[in-house]
N, C-alpha and C. Protein backbone atom coordinates (compact mmCIF):
# COMPACT_ATOMS: atom_id res chain seq x y z
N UNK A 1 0.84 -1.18 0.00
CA UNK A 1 0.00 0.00 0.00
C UNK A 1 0.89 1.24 0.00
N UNK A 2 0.65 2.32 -0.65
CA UNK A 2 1.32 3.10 -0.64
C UNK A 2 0.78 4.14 0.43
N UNK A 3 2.01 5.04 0.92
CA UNK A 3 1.22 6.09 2.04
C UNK A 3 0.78 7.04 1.87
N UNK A 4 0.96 7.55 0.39
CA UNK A 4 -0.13 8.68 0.12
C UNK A 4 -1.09 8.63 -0.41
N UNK A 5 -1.79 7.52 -0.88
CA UNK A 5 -2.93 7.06 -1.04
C UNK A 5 -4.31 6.72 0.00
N UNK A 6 -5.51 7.19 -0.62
CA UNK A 6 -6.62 7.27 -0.06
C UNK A 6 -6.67 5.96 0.91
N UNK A 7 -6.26 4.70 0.56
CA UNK A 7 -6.16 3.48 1.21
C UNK A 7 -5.24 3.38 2.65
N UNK A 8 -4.30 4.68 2.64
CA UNK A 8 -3.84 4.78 3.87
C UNK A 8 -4.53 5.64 4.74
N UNK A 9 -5.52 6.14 4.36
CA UNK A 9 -6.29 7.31 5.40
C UNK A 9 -7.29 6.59 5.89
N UNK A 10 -7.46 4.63 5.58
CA UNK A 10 -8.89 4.11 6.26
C UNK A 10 -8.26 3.91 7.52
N UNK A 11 -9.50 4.01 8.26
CA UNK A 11 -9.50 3.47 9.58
C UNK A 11 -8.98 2.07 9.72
N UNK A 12 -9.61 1.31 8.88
CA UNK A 12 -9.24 -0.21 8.65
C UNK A 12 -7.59 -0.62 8.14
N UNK A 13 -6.76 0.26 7.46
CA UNK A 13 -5.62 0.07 7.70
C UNK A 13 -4.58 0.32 8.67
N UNK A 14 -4.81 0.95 9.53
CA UNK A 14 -4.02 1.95 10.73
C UNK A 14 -4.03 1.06 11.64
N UNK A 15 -2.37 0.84 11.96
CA UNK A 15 -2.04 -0.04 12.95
C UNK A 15 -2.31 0.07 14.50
N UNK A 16 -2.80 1.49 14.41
CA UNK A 16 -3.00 2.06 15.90
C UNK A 16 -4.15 1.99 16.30
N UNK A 17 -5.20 1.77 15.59
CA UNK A 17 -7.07 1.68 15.77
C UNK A 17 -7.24 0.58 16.50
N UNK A 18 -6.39 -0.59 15.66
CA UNK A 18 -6.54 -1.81 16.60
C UNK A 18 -5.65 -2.08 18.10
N UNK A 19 -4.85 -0.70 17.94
CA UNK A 19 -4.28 -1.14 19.17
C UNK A 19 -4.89 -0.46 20.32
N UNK A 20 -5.38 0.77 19.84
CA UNK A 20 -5.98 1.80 20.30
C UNK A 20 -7.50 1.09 21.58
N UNK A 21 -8.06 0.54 20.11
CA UNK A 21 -9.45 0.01 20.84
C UNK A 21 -9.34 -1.68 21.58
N UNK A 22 -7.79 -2.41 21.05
CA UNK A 22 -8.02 -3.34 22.38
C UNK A 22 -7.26 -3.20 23.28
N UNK A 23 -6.47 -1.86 23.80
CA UNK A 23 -6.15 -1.18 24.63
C UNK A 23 -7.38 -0.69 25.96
N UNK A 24 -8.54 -0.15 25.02
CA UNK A 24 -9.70 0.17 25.89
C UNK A 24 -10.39 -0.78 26.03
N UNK A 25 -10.49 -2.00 25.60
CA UNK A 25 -11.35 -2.93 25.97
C UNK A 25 -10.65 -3.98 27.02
N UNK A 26 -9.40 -4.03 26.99
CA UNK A 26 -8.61 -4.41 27.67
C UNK A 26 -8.51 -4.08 29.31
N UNK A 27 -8.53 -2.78 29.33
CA UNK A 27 -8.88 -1.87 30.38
C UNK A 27 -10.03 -1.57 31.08
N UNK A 28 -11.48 -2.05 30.05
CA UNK A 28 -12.75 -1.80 30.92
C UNK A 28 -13.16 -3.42 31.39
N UNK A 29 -12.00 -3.91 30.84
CA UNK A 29 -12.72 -5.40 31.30
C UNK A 29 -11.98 -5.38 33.13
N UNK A 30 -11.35 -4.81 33.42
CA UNK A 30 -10.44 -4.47 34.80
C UNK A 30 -11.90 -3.82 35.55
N UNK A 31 -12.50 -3.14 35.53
CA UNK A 31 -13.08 -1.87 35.87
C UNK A 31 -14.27 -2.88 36.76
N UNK A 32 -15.14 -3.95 36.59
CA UNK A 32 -15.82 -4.57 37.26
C UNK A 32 -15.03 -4.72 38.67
N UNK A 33 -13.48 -5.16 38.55
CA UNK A 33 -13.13 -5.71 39.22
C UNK A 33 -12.16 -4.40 40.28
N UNK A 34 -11.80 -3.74 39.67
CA UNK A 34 -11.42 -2.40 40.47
C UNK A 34 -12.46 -1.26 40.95
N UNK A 35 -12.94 -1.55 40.81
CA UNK A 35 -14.44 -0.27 40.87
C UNK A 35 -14.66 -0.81 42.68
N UNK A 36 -14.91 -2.18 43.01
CA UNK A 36 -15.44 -2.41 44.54
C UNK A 36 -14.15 -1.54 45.16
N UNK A 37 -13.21 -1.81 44.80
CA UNK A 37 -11.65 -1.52 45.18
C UNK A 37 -11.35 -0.26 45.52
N UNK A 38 -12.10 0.55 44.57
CA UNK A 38 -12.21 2.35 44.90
C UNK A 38 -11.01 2.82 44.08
N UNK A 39 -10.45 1.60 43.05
CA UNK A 39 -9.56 2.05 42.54
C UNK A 39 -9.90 2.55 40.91
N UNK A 40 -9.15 2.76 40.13
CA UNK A 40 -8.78 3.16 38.71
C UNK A 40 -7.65 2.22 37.90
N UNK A 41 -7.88 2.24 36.91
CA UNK A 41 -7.08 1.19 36.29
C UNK A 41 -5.39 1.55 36.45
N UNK A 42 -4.97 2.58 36.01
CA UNK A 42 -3.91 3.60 36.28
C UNK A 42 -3.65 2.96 37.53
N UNK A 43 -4.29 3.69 38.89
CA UNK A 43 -3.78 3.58 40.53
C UNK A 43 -3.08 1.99 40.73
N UNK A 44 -4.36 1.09 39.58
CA UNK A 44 -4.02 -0.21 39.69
C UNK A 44 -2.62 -0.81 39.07
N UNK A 45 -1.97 -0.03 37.96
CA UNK A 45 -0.62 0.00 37.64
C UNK A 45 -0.01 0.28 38.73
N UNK A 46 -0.10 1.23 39.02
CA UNK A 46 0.99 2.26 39.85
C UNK A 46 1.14 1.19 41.20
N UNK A 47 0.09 0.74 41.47
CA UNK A 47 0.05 -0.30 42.78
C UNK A 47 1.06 -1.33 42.27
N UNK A 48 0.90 -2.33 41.26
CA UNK A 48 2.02 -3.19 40.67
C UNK A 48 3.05 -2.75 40.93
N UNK A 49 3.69 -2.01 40.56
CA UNK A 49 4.64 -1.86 40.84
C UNK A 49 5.38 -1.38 42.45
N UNK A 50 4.55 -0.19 43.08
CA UNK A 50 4.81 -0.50 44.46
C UNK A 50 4.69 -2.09 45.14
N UNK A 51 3.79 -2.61 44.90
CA UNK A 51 4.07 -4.09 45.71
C UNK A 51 4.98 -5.05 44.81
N UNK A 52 5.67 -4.74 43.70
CA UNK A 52 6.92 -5.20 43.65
C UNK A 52 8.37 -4.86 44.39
N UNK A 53 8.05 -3.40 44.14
CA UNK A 53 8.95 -2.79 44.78
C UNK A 53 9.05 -1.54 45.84
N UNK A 54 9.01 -1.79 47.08
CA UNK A 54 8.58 -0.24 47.78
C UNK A 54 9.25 0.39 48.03
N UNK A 55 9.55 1.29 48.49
CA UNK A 55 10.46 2.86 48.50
C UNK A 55 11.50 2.71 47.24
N UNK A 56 10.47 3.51 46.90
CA UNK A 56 10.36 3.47 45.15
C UNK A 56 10.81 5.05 44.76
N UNK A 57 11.55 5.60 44.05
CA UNK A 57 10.87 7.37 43.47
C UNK A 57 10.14 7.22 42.35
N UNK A 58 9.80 8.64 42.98
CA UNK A 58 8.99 8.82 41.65
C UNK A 58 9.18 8.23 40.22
N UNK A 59 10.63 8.97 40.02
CA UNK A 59 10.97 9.14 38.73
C UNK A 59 11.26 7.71 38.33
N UNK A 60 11.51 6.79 39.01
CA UNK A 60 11.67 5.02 38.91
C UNK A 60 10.08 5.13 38.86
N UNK A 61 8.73 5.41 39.34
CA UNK A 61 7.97 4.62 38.66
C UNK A 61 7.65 5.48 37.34
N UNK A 62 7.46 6.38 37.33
CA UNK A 62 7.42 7.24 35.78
C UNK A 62 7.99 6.28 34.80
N UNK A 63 9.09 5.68 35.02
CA UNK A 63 9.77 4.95 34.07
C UNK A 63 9.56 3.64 33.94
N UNK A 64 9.24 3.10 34.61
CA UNK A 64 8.56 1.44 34.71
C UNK A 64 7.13 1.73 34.24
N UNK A 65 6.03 2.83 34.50
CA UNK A 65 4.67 2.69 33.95
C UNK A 65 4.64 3.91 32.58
N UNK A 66 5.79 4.37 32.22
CA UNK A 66 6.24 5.04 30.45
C UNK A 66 5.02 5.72 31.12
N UNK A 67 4.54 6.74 32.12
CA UNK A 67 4.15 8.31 32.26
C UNK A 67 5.19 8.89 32.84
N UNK A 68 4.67 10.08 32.56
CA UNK A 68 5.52 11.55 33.03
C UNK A 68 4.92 11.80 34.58
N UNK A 69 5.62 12.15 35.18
CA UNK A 69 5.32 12.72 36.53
C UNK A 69 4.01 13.76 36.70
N UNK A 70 3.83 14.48 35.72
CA UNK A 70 2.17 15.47 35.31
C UNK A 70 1.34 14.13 35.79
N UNK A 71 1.75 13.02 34.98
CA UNK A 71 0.54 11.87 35.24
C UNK A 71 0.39 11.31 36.53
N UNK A 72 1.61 10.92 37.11
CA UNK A 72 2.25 10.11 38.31
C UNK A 72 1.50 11.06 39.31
N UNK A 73 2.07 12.44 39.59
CA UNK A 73 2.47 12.82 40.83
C UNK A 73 0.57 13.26 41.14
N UNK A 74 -0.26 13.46 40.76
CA UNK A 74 -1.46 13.41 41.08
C UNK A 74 -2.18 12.35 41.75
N UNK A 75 -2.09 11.28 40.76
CA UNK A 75 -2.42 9.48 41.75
C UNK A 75 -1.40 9.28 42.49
N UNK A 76 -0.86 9.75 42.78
CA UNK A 76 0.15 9.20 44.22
C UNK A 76 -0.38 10.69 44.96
N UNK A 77 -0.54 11.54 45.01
CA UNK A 77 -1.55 12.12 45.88
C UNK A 77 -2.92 11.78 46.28
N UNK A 78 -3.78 11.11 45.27
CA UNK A 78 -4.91 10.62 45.72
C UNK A 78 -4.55 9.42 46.30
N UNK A 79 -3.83 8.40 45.97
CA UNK A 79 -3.77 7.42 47.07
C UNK A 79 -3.23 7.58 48.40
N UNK A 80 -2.22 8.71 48.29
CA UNK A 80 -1.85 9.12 49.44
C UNK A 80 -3.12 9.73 50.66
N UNK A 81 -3.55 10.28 50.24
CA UNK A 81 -4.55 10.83 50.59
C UNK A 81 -5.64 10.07 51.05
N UNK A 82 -5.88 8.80 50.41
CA UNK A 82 -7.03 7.54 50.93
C UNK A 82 -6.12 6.55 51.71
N UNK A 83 -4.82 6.97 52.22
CA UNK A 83 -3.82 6.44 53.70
C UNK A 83 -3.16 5.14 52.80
N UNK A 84 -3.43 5.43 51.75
CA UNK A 84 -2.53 3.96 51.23
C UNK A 84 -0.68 3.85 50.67
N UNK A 85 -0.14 5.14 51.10
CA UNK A 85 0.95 5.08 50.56
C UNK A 85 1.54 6.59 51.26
N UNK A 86 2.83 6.92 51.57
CA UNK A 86 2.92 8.19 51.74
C UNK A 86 4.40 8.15 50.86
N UNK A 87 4.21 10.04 50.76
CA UNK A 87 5.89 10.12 49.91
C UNK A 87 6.92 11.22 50.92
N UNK A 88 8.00 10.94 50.96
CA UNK A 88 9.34 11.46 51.95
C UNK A 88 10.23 11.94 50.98
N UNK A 89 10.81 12.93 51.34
CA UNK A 89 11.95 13.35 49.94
C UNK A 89 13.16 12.85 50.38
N UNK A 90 14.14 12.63 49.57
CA UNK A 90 15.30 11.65 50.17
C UNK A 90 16.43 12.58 51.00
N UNK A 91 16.61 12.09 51.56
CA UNK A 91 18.13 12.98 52.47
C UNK A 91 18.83 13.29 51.45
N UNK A 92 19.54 12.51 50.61
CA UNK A 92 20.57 13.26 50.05
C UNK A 92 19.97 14.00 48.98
N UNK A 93 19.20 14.05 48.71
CA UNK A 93 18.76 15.08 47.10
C UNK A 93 17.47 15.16 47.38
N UNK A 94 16.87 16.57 48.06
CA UNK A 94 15.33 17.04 48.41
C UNK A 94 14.53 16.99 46.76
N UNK A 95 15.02 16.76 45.64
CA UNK A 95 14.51 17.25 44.68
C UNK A 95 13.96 15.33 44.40
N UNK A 96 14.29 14.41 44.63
CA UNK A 96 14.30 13.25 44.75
C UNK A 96 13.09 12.56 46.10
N UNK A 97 11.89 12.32 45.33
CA UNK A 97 11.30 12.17 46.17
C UNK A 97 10.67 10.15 46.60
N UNK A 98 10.60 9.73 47.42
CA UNK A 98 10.45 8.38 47.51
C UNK A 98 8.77 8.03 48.30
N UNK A 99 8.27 6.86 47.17
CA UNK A 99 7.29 6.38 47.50
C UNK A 99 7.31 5.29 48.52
N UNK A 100 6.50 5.27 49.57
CA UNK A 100 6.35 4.10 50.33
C UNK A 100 5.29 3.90 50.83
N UNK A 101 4.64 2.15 50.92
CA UNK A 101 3.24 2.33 50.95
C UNK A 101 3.37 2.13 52.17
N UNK A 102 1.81 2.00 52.62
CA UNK A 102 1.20 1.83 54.35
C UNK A 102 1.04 0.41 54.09
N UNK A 103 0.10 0.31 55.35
CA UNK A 103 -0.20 -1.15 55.64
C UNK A 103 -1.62 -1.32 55.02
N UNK A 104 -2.37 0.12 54.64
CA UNK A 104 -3.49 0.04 53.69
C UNK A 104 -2.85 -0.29 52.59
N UNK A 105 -1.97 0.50 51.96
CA UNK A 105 -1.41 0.03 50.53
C UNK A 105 -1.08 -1.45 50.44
N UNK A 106 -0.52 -1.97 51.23
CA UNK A 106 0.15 -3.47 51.53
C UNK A 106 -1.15 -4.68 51.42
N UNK A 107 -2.19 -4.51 52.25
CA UNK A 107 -3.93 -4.98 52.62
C UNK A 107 -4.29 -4.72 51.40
N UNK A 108 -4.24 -3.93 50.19
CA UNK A 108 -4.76 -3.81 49.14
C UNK A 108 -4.48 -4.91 47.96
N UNK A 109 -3.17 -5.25 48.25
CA UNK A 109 -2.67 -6.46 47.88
C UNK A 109 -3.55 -7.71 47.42
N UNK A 110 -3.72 -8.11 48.97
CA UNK A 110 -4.78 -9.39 49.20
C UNK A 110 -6.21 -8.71 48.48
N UNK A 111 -7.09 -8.07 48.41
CA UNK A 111 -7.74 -7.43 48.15
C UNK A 111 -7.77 -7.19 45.83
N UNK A 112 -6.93 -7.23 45.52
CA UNK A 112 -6.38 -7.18 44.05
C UNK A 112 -5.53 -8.84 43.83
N UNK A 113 -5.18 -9.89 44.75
CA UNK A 113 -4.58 -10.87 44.02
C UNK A 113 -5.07 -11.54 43.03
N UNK A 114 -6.83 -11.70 43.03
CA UNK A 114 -7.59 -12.13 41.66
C UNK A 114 -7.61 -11.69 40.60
N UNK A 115 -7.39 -10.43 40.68
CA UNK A 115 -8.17 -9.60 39.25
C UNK A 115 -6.96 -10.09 38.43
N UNK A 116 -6.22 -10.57 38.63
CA UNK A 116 -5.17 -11.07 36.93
C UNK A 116 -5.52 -12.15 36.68
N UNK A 117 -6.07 -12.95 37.15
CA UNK A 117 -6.69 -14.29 36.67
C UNK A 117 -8.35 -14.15 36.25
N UNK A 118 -9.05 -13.19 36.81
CA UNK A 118 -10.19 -12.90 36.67
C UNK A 118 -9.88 -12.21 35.09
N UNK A 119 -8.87 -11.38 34.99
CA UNK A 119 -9.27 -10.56 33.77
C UNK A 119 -8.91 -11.75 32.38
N UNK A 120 -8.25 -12.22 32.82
CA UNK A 120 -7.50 -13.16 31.77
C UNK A 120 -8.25 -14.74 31.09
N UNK A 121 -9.72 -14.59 32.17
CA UNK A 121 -10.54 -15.28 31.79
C UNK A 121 -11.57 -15.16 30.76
N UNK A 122 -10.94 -13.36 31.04
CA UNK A 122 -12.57 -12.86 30.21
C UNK A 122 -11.74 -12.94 28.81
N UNK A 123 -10.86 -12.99 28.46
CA UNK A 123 -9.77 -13.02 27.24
C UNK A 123 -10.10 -14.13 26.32
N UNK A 124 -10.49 -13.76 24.95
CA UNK A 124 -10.78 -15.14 24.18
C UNK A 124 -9.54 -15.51 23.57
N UNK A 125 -8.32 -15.32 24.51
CA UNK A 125 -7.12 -15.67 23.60
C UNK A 125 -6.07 -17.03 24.52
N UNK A 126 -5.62 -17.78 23.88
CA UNK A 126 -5.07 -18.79 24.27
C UNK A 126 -3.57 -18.55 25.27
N UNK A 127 -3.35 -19.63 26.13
CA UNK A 127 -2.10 -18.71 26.79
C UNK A 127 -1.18 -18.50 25.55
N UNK A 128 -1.19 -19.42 24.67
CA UNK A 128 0.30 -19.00 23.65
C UNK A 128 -0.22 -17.90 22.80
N UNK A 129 -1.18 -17.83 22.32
CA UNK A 129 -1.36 -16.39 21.81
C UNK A 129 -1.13 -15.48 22.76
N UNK A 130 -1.46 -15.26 24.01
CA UNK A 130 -1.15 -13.97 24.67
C UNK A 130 0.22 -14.19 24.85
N UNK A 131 0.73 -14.66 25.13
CA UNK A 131 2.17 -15.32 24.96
C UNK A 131 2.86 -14.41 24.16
N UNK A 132 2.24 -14.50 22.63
CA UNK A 132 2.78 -13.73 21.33
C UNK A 132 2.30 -12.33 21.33
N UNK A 133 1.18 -12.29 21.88
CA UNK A 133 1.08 -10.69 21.65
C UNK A 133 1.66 -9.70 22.58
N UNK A 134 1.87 -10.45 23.93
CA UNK A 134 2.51 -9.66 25.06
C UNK A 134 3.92 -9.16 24.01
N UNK A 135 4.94 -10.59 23.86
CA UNK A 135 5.75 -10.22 23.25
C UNK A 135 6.15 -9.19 21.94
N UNK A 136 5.51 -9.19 21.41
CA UNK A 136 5.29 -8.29 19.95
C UNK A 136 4.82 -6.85 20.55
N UNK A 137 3.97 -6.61 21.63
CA UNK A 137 3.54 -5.48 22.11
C UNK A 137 4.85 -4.88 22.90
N UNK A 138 5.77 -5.85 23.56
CA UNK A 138 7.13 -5.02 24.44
C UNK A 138 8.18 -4.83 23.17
N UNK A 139 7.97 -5.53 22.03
CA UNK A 139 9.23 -5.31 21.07
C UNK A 139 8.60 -4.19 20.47
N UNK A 140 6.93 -3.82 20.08
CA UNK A 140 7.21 -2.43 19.89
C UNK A 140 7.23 -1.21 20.65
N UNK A 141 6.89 -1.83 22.14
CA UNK A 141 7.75 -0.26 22.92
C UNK A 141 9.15 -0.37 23.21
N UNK A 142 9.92 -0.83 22.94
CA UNK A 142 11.52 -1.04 22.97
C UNK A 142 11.83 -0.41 21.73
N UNK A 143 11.10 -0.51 20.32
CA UNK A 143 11.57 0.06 19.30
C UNK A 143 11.54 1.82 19.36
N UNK A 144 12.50 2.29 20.18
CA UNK A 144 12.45 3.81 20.07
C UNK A 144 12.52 4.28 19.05
């Protein structure tokens, strides 16, 4: 297909429509299951990664969940704020600030251990297909 042709302006060719919309369907299928939770799909990232790793900075999770701190530093105020996490700026560099959760953030845990098996049910895709698409989806965010 060529790219200045009318055939590149369909919706139906654009590699991003399909990624676009099973991106959002991907995401509202979470929402049954985070909604009792009081959470957001986002908070529900940002949580992954604190209960991998805690006293965390910022700028380490900005970079593990590919947002900018505009995005970050708001939901880590609202969770802060619902006692699930607080942030301390580091001794040696005030400009360097570190996440660490509570024992609400921690209890939230047990509370979220289903929803990855719950969501993955609702998935009409086989483990080896998701298998392949996980993979193909991290080789094109690696392709800077």
């Amino acid at each position: 297909m060529e790219y200045n042709s009318d055939e590149a302006l369909k919706l139906e060719n654009q590699l991003c429509f399909p990624l676009y919309a099973a991106a959002r369907k991907i995401v509202g299928a979470y929402t049954p299951y985070l909604k009792p939770l009081g959470l957001t799909y986002t908070q529900y990232i940002l949580f992954l990664v604190l209960w991998e790793k805690d006293h965390i900075t910022v700028s380490e999770i900005c970079e593990r969940l590919m947002l900018d701190s505009g995005t970050v530093t708001p939901l880590l105020k609202k969770l802060e704020a619902k006692g699930y996490l607080r942030r301390e700026r580091c001794d040696c560099d005030e400009r360097c600030v570190r996440v660490i959760l509570t024992e609400a953030g921690y209890a939230m845990k047990e509370n979220a251990r289903e929803i990855p098996m719950k969501v993955g049910s609702c998935l009409a895709l086989s483990p080896e297909k998701a298998q392949e698409l996980y993979s193909i989806l991290y080789q094109l965010l690696e392709n800077k």
